[in-house]
C-alpha atoms as a PDB file:
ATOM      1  CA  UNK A   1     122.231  93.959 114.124  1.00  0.00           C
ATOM      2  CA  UNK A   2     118.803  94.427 113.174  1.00  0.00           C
ATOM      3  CA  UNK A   3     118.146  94.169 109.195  1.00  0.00           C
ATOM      4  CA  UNK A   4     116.308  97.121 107.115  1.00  0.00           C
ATOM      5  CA  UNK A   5     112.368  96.478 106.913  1.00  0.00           C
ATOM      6  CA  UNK A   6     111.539  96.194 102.759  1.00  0.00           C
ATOM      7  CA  UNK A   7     110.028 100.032 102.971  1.00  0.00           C
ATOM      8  CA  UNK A   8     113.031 101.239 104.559  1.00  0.00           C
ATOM      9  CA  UNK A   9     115.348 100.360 102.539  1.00  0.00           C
ATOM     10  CA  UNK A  10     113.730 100.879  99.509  1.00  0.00           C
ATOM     11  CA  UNK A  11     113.139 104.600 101.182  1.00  0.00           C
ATOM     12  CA  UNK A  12     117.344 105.055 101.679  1.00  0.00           C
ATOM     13  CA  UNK A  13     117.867 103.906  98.086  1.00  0.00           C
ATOM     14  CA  UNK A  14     115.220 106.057  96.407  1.00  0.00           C
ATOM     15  CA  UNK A  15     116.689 108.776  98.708  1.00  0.00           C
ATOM     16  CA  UNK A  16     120.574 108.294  97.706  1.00  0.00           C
ATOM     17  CA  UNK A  17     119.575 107.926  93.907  1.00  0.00           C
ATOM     18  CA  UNK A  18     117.188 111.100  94.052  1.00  0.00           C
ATOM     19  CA  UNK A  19     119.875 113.115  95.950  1.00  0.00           C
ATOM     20  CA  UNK A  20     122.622 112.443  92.906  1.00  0.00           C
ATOM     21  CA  UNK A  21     120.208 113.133  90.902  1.00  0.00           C
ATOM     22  CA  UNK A  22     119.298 116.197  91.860  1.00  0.00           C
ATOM     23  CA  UNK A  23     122.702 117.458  92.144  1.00  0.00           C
ATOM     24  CA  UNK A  24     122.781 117.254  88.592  1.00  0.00           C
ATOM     25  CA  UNK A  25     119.535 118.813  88.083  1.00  0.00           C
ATOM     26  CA  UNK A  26     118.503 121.349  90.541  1.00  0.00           C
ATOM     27  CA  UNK A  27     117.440 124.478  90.262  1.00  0.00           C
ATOM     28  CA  UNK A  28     119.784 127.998  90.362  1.00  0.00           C
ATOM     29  CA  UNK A  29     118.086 127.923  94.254  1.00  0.00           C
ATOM     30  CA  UNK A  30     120.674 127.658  97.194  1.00  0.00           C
ATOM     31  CA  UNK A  31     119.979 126.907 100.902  1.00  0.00           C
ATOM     32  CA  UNK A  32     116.169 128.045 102.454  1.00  0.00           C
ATOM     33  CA  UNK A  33     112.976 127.719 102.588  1.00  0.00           C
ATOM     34  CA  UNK A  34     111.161 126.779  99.323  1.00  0.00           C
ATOM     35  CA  UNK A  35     107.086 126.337  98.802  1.00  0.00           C
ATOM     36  CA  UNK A  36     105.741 122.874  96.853  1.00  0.00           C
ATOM     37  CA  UNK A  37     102.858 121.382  96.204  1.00  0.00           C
ATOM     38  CA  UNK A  38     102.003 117.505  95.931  1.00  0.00           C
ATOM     39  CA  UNK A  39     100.298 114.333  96.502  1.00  0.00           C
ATOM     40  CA  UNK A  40     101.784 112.035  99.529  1.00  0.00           C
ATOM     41  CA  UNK A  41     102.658 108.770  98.395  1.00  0.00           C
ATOM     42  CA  UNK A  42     103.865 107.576 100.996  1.00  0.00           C
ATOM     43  CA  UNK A  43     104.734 107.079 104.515  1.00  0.00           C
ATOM     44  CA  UNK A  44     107.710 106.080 106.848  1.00  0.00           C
ATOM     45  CA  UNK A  45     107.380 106.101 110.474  1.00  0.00           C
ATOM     46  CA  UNK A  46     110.100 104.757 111.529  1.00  0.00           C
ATOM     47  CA  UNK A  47     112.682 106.218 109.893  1.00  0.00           C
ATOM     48  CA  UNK A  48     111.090 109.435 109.825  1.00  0.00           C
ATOM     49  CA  UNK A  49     110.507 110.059 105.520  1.00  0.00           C
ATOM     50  CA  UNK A  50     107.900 110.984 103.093  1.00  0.00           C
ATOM     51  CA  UNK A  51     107.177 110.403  99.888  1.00  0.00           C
ATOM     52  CA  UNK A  52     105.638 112.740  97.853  1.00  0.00           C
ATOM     53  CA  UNK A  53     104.714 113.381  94.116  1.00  0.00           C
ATOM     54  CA  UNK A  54     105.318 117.282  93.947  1.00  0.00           C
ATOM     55  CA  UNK A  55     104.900 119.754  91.043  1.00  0.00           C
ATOM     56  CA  UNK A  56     108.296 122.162  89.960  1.00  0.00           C
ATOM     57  CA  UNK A  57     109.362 123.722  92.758  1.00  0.00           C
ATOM     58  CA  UNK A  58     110.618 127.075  91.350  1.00  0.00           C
ATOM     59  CA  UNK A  59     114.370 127.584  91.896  1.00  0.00           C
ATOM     60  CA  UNK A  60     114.610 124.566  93.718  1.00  0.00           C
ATOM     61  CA  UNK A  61     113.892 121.876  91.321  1.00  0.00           C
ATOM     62  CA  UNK A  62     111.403 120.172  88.554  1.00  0.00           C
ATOM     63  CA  UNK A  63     108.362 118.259  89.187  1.00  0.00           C
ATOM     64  CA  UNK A  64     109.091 114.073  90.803  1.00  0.00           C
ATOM     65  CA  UNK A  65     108.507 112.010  93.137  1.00  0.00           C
ATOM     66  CA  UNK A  66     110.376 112.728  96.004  1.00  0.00           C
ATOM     67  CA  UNK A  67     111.686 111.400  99.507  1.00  0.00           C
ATOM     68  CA  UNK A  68     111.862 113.977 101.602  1.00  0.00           C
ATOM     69  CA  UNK A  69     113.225 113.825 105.831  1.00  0.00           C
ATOM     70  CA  UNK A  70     110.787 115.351 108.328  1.00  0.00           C
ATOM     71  CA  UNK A  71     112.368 115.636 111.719  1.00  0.00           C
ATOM     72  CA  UNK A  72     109.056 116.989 113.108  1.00  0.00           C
ATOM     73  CA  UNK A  73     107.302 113.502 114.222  1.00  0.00           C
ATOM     74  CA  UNK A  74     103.724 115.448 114.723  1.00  0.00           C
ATOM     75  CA  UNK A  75     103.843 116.501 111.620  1.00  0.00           C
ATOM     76  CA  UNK A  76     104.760 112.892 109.892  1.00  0.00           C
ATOM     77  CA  UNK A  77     101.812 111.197 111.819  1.00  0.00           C
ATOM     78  CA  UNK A  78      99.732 113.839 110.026  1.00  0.00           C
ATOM     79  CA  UNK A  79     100.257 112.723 106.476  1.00  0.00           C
ATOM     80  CA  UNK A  80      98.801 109.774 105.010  1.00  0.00           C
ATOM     81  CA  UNK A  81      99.202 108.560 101.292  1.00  0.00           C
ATOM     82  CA  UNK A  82      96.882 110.077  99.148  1.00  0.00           C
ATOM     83  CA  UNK A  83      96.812 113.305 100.452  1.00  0.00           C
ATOM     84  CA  UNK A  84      97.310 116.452  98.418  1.00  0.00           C
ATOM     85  CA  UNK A  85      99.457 118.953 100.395  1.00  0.00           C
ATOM     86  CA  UNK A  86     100.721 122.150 100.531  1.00  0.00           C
ATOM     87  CA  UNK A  87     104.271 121.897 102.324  1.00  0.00           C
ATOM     88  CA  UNK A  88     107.285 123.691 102.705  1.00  0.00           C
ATOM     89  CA  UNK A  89     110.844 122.402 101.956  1.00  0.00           C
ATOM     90  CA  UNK A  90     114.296 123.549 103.773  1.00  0.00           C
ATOM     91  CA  UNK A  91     116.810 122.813 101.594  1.00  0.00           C
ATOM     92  CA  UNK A  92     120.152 122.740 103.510  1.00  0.00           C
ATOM     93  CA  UNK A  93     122.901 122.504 100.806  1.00  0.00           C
ATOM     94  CA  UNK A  94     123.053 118.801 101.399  1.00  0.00           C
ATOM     95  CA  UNK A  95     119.256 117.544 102.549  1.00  0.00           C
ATOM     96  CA  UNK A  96     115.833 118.294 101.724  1.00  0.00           C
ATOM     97  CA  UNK A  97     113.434 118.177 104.281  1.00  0.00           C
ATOM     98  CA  UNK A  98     109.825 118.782 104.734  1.00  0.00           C
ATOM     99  CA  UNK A  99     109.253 121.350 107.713  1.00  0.00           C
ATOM    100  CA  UNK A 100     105.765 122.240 107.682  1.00  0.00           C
ATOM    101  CA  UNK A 101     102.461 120.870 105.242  1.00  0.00           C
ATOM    102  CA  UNK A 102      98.275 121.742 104.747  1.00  0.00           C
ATOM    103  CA  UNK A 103      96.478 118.973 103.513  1.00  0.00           C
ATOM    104  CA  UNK A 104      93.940 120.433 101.240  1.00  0.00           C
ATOM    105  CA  UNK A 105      92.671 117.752  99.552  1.00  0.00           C
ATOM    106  CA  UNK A 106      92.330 114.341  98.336  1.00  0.00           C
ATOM    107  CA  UNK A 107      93.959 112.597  95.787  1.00  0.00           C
ATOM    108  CA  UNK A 108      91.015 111.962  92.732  1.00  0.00           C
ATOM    109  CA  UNK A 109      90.319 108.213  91.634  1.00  0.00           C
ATOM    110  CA  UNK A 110      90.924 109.373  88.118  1.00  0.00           C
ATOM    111  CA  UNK A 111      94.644 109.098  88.949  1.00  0.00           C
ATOM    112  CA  UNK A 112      94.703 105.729  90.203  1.00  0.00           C
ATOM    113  CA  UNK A 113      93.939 105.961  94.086  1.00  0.00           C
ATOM    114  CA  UNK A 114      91.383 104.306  95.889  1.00  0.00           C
ATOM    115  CA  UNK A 115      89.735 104.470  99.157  1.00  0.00           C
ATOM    116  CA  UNK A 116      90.663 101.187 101.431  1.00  0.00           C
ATOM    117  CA  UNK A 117      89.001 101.184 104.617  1.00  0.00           C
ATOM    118  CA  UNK A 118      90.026 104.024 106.206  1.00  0.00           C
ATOM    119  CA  UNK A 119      93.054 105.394 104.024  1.00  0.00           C
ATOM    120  CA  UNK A 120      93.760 105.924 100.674  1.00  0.00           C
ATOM    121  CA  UNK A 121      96.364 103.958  98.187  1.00  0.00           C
ATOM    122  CA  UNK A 122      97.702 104.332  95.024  1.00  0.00           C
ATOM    123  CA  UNK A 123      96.290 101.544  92.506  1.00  0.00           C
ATOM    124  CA  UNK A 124      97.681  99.847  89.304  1.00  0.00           C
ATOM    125  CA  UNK A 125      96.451  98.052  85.960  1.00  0.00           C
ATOM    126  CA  UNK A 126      96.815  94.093  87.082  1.00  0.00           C
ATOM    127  CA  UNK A 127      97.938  92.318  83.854  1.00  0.00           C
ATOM    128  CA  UNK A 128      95.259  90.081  82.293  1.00  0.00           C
ATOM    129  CA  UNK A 129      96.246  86.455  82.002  1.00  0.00           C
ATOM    130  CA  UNK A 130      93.839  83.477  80.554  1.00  0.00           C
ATOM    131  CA  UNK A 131      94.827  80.064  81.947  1.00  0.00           C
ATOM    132  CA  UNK A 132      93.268  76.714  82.917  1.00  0.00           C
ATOM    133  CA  UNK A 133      92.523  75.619  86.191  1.00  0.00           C
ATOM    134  CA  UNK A 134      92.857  72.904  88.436  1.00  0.00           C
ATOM    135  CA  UNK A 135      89.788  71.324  86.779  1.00  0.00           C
ATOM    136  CA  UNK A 136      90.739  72.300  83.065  1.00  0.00           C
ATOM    137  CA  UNK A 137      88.363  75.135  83.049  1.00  0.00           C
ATOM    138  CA  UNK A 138      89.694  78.580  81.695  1.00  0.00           C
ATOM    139  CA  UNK A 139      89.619  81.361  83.562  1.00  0.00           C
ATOM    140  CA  UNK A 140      90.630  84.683  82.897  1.00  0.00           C
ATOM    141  CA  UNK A 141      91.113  88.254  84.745  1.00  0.00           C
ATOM    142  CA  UNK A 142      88.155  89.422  82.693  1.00  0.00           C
ATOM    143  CA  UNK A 143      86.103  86.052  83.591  1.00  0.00           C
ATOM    144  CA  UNK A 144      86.517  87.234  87.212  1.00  0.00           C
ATOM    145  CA  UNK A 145      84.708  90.682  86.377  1.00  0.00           C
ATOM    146  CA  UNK A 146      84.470  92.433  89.556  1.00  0.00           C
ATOM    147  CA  UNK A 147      85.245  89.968  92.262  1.00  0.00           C
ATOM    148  CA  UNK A 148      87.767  90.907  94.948  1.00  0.00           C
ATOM    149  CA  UNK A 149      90.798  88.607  93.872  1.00  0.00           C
ATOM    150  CA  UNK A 150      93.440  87.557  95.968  1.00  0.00           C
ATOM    151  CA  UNK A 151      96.439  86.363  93.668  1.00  0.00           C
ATOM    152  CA  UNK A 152      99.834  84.718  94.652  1.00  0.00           C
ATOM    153  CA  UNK A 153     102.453  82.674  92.797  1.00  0.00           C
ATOM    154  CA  UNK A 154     103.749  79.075  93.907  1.00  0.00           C
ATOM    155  CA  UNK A 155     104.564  76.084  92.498  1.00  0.00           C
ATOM    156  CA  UNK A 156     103.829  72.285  94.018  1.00  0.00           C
ATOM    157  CA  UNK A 157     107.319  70.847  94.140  1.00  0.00           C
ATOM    158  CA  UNK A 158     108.642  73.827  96.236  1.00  0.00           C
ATOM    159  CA  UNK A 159     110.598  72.942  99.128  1.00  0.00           C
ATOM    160  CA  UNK A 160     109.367  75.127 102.015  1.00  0.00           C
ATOM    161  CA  UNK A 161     108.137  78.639 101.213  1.00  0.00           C
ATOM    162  CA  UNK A 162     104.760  77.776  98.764  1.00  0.00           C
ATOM    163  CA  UNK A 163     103.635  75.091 101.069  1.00  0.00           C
ATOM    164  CA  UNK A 164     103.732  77.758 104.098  1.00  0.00           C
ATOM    165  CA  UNK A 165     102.109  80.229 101.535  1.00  0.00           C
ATOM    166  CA  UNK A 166      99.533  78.564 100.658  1.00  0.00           C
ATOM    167  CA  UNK A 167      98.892  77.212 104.185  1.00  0.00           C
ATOM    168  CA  UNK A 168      98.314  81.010 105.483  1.00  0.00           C
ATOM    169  CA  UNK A 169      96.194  81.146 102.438  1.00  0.00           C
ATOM    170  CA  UNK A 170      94.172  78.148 103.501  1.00  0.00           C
ATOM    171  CA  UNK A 171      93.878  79.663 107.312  1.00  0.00           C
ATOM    172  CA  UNK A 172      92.909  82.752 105.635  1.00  0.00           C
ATOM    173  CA  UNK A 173      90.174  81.554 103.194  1.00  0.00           C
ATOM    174  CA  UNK A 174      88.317  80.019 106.438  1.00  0.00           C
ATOM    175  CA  UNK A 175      88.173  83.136 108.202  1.00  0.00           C
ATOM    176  CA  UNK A 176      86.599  85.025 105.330  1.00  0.00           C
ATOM    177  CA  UNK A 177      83.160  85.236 106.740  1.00  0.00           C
ATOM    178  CA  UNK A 178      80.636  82.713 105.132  1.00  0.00           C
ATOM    179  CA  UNK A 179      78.207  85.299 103.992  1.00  0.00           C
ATOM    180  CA  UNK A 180      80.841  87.239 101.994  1.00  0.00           C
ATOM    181  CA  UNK A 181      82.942  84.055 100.571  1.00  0.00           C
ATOM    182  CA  UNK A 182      81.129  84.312  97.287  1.00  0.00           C
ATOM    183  CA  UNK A 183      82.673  87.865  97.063  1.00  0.00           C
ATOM    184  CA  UNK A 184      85.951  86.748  96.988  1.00  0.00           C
ATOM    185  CA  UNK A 185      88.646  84.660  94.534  1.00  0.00           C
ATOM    186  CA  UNK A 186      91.615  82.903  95.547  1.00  0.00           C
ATOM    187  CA  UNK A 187      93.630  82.918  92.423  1.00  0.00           C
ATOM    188  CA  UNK A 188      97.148  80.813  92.796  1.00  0.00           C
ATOM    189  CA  UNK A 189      99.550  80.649  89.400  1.00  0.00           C
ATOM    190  CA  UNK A 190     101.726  78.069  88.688  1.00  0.00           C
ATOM    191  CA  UNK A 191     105.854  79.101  88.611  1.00  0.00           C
ATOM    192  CA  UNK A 192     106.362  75.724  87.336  1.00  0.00           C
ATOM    193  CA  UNK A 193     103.644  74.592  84.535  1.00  0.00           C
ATOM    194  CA  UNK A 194     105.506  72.250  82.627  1.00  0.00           C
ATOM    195  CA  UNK A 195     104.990  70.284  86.088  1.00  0.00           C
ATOM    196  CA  UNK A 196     102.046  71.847  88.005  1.00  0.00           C
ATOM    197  CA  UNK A 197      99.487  70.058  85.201  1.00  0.00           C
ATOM    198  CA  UNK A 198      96.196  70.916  86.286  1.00  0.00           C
ATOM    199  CA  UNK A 199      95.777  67.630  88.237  1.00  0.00           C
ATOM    200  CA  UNK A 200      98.700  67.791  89.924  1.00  0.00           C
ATOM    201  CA  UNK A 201      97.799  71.352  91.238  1.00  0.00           C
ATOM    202  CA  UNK A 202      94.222  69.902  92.523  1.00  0.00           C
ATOM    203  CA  UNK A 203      96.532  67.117  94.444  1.00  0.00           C
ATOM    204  CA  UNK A 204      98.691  69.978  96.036  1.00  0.00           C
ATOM    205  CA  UNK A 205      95.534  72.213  97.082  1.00  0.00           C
ATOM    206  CA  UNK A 206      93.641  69.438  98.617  1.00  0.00           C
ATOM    207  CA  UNK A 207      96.504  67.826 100.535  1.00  0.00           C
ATOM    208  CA  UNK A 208      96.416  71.310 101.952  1.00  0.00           C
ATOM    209  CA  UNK A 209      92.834  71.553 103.063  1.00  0.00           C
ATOM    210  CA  UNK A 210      91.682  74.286  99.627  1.00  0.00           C
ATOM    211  CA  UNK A 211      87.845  74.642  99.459  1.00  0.00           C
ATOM    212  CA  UNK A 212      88.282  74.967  95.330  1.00  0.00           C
ATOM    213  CA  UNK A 213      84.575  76.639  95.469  1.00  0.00           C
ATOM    214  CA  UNK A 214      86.255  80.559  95.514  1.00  0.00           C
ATOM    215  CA  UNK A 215      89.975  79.264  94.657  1.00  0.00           C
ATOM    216  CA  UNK A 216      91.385  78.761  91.543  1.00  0.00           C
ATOM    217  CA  UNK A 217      95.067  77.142  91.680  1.00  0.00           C
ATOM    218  CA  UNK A 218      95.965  78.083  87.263  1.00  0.00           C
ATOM    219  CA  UNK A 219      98.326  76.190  84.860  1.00  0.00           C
ATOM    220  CA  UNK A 220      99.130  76.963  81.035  1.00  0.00           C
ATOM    221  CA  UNK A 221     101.726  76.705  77.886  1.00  0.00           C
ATOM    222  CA  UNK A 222     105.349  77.537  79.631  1.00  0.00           C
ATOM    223  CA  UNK A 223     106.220  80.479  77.664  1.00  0.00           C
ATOM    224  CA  UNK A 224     102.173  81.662  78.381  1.00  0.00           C
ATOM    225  CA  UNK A 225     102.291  82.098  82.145  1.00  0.00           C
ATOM    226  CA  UNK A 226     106.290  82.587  81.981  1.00  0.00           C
ATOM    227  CA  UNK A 227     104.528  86.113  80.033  1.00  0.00           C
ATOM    228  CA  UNK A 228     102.230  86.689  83.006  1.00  0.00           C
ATOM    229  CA  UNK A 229     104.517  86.067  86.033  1.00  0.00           C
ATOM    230  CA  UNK A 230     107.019  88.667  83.877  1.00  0.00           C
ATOM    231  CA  UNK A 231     103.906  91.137  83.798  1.00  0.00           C
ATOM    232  CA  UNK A 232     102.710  91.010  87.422  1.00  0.00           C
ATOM    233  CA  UNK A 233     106.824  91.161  88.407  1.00  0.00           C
ATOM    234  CA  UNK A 234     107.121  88.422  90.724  1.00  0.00           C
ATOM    235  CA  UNK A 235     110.741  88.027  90.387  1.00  0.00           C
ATOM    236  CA  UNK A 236     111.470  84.047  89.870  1.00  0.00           C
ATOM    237  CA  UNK A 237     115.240  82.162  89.045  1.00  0.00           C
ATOM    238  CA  UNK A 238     115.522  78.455  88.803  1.00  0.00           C
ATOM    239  CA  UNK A 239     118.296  77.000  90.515  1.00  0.00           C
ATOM    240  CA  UNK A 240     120.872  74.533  89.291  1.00  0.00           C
ATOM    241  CA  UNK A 241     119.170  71.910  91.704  1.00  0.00           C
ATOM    242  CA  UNK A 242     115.183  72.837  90.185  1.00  0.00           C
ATOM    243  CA  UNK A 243     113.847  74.503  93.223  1.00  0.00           C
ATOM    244  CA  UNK A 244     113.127  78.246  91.891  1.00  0.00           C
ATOM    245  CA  UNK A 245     113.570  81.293  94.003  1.00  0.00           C
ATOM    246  CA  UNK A 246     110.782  83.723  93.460  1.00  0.00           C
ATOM    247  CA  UNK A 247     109.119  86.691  95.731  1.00  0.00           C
ATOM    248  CA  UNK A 248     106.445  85.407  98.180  1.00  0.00           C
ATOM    249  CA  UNK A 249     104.154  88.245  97.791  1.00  0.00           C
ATOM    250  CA  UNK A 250      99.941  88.707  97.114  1.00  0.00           C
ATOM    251  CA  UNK A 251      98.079  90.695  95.349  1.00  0.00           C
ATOM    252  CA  UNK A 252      94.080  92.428  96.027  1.00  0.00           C
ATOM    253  CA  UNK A 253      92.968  93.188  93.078  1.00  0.00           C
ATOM    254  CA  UNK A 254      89.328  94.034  92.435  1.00  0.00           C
ATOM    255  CA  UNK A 255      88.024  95.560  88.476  1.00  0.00           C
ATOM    256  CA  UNK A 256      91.131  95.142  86.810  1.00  0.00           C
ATOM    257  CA  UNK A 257      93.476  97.147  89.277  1.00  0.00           C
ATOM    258  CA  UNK A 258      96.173  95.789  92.307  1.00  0.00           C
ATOM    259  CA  UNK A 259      94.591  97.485  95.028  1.00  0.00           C
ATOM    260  CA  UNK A 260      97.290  96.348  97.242  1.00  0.00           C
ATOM    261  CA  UNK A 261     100.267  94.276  97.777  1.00  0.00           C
ATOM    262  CA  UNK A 262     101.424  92.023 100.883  1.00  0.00           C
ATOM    263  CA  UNK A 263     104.840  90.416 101.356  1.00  0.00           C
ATOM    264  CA  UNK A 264     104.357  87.304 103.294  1.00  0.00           C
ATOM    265  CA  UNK A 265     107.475  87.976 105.585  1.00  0.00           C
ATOM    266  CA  UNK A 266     105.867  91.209 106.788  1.00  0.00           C
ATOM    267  CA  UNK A 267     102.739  88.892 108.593  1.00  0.00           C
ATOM    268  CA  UNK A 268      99.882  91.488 107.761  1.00  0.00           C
ATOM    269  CA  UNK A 269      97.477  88.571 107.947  1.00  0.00           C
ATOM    270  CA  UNK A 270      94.820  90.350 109.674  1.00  0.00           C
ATOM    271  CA  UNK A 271      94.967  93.742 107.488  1.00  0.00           C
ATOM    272  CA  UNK A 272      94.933  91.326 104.500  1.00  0.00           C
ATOM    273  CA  UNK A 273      91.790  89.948 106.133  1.00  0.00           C
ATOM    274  CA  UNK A 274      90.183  92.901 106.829  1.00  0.00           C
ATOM    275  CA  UNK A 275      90.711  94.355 103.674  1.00  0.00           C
ATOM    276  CA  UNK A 276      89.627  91.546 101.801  1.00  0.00           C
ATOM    277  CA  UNK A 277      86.472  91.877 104.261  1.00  0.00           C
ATOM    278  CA  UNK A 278      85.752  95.931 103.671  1.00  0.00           C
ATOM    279  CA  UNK A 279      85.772  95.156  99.685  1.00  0.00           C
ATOM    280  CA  UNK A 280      83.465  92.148  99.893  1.00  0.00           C
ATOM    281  CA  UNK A 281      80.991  93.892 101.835  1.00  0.00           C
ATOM    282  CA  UNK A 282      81.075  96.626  99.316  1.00  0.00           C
ATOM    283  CA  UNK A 283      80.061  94.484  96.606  1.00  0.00           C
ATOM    284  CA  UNK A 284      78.031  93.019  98.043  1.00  0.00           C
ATOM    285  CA  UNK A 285      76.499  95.721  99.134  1.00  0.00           C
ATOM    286  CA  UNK A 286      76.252  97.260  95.436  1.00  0.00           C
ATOM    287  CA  UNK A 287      74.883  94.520  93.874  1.00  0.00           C
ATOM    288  CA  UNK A 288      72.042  93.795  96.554  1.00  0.00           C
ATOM    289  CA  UNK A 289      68.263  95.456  95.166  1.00  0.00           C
ATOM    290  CA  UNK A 290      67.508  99.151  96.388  1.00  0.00           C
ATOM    291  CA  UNK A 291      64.933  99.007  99.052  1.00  0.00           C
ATOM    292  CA  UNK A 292      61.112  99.632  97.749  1.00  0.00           C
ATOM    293  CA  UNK A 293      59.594 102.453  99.719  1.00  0.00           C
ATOM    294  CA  UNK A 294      55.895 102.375  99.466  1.00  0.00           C
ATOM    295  CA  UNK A 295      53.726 105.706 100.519  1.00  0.00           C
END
């Protein structure tokens, strides 16, 4: 039996609840064919759903973000998160499902998205923290200013799962071109600070190979980055035998916002890389001197 992928299940859930929901709450509309309008969110392939972010929909139902079917598999591969759209919903009693969609526009940076290579993607505020490295030095989100970050959360006792985190981590630091290195952060926060004392965390990094000159491995007071793990939502739960469980996931995060997320289990190693890549070359880029043209 082959297990649910994160995005699908998360798609059937937000599906189920938004169904009950809307039995609730819908509109005096029955059965047929209704007009919307919205912004894609997002995307599901494989199990043939969209998500969209659509205004009322009159006699059919208020304005939410919504997972919708859509049978027709030339029109999924169409949409693309980020998208405003023009689509039209058949409502058949029991589903809702998107039948036919315009794109006419883009989503505007003024409501979060952001252009990532060649798509589009919702962004987020990334909460500030202000710790102490592996060296005793603090550093901040707003020390960083606007260096592409790369954040993750493991501790140095862990039994398995940080170790092989921070490994990939390693693997991908020395891919990261050399001319673009100075682009880029490594940021890795203690789970664990009442243990992970800064020079503890500088043993764990350089048993592991870290070059500490664009990677920051961050300590503090317990209830300090207990506050910051909280904010960024990494879900962690110390067992009765010390290890903690907690959600192997990064962040990109560039001027303050989570550009992006990556679960370690899904292996998106070279999209993480070539993301990381796109935004380094855009800073640099932007900060490099506008050519002189003499007559």
């Amino acid at each position: 039996m082959r297990l649910l992928s994160r995005r699908a299940a998360w798609f059937i859930l937000f599906n189920f609840v938004m169904f009950a929901a809307l039995a609730c709450d819908r509109g005096d509309g029955g059965p047929g064919r209704y007009p919307a309008h919205g912004i894609v969110e997002d995307v599901d392939l494989e199990n043939g759903q969209v998500l969209i972010d659509h205004e009322d929909v009159d006699g059919l139902m208020p304005a939410m973000t919504m997972n919708f079917a859509v049978s027709d598999q030339d029109l999924l591969a169409n949409l693309a998160p980020g998208q405003v759209v023009d689509f039209e919903i058949h409502f058949t009693g029991r589903s809702y499902e998107v039948v036919d969609a315009t794109v006419v526009g883009e989503a505007e940076e003024e409501a979060g998205w952001f252009r990532l290579r060649e798509g589009l993607v919702r962004t987020s505020p990334a909460p500030p923290f202000d710790l102490i490295d592996q060296a005793g030095r603090g550093v901040s989100l707003a020390s960083l200013g606007d260096r592409v970050l790369i954040v993750d959360f493991i501790y140095t006792s862990c039994p398995g799962p940080c170790p092989v985190q921070t490994s990939i981590q390693v693997e991908l630091q020395r891919r990261v071109p050399e001319e673009l290195r100075g682009e880029i952060q490594f940021i890795s926060i203690s789970l664990d600070p009442e243990v992970d004392r800064p020079e503890v965390l500088e043993r764990y990094a350089a048993a592991r190979g870290v070059d500490f000159s664009n990677w920051s491995f961050l300590t503090g007071p317990t209830e300090q980055v207990a506050e910051v793990v909280q904010r960024w939502g990494v879900g962690s739960v110390r067992k009765d035998d010390g290890t903690i469980d907690h959600t192997l996931i990064r962040f990109l995060v560039q001027n303050g916002r989570v550009i992006e997320r990556y679960w370690t289990s899904d292996g998106r190693e070279e999209a993480i890389l070539a993301d990381l890549t796109a935004l380094a070359k855009d800073r640099q880029a932007s900060s490099m001197p506008a050519s002189v043209v003499h007559p």
